[in-house]
Protein backbone atom coordinates (compact mmCIF):
# COMPACT_ATOMS: atom_id res chain seq x y z
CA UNK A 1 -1.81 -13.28 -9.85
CA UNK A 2 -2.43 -10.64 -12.59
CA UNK A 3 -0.92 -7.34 -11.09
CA UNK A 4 -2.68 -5.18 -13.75
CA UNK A 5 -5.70 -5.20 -12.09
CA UNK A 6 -4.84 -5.10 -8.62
CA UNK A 7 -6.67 -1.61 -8.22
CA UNK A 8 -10.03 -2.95 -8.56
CA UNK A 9 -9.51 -5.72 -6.52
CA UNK A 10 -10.59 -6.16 -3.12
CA UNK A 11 -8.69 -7.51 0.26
CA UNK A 12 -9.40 -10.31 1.43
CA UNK A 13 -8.69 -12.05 5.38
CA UNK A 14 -5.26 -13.28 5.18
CA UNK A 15 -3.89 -15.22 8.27
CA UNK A 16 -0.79 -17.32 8.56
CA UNK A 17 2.74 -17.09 7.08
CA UNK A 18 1.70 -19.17 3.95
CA UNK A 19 -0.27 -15.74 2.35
CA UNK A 20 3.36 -14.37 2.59
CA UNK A 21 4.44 -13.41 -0.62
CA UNK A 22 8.04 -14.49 -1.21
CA UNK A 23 10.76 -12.71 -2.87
CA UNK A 24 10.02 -13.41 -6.77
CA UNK A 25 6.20 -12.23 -6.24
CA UNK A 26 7.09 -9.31 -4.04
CA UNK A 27 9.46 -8.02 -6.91
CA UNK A 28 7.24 -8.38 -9.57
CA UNK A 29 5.08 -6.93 -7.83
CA UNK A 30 6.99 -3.82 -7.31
CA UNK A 31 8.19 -3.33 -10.37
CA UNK A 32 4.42 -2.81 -11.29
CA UNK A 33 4.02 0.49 -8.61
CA UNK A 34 6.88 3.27 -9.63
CA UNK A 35 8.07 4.52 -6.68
CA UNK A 36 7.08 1.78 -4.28
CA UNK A 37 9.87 0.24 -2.21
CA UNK A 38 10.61 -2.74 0.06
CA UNK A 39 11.54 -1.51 3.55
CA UNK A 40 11.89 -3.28 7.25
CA UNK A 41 13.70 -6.15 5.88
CA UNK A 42 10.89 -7.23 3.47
CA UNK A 43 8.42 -7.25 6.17
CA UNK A 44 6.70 -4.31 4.42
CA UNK A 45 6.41 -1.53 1.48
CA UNK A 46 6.89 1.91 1.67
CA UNK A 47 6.20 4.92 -0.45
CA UNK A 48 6.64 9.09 0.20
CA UNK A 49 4.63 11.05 -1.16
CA UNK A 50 4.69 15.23 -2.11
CA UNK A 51 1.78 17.82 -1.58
CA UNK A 52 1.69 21.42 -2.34
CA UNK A 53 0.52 22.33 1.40
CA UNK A 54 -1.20 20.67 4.11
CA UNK A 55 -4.67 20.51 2.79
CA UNK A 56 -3.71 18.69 -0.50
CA UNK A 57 -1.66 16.52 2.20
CA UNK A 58 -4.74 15.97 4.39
CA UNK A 59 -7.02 15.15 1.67
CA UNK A 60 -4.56 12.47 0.28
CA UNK A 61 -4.79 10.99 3.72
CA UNK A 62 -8.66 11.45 4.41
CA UNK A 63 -8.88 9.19 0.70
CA UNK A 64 -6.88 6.53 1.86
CA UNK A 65 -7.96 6.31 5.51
CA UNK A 66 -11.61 6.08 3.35
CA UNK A 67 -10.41 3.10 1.12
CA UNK A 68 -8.33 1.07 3.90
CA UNK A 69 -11.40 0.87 5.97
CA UNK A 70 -13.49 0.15 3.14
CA UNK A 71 -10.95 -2.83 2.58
CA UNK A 72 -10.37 -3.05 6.33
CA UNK A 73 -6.80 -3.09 5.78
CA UNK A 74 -5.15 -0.40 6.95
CA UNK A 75 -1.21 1.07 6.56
CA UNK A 76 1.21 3.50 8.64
CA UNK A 77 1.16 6.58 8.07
CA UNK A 78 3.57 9.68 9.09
CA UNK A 79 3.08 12.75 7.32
CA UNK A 80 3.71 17.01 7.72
CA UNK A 81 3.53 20.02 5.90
CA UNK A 82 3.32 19.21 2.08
CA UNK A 83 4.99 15.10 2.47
CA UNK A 84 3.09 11.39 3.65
CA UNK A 85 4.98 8.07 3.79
CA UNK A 86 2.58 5.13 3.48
CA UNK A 87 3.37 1.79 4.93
CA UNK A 88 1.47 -1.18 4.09
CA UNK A 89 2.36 -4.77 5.46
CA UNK A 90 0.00 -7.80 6.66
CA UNK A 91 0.87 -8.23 10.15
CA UNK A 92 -0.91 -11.61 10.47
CA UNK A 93 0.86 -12.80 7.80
CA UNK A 94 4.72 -11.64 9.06
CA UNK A 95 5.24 -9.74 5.95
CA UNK A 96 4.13 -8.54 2.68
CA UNK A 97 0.43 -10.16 1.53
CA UNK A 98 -1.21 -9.22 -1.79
CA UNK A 99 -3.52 -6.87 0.20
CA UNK A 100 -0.52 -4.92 0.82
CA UNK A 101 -0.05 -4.34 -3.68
CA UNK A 102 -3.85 -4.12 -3.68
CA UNK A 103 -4.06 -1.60 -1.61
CA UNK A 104 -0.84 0.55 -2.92
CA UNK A 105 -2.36 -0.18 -6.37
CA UNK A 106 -5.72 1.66 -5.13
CA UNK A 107 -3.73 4.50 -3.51
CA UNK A 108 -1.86 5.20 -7.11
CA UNK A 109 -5.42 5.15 -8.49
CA UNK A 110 -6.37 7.49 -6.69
CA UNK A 111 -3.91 9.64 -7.33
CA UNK A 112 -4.28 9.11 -11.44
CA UNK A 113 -8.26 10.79 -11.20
């Protein structure tokens, strides 16, 4: 699993608690998305994110909502004024998959144009 090149990967169907990733993988994995966090337990990551206002905010979330159906995977969101929290986890899976990095990975990508 090359984590460099996550962003231009794509999701793929992930079923059963064997696409898991377990601890090692999920913090290497991390430690390749600043900011990115475990949260609930390891069952998922998390990130916040800060806008100027609610458009920039609204945009951000109009991009991802475009790329998680495109990769049919799609995360929590909560968001307000200027702020968005994305949570990505792989509920068929009990946890964290690789879609989960893929898609974070995509989401900072978008945010580097």
């Amino acid at each position: 699993m090359n984590p460099d090149n996550l962003s231009t990967r794509h999701c793929q169907p992930r079923k059963g608690k064997e696409h898991a990733l377990d601890h090692a993988q999920v913090a290497e994995l991390l430690s390749r998305l600043p900011g990115w966090q475990l949260h609930n337990d390891g069952k998922a990551i998390v990130k916040d994110f800060s806008f100027n206002d609610f458009h920039h905010t609204l945009g951000f979330i109009n991009a991802v909502g475009f790329m998680a159906n495109q990769e049919d995977h799609h995360p929590d969101i909560d968001a307000g004024y200027g702020h968005c929290q994305l949570l990505w986890s792989t509920h068929d899976v009990g946890g964290v998959s690789l879609n989960d990095f893929i898609c974070a990975a995509r989401v900072e990508a978008l945010l580097a144009r």
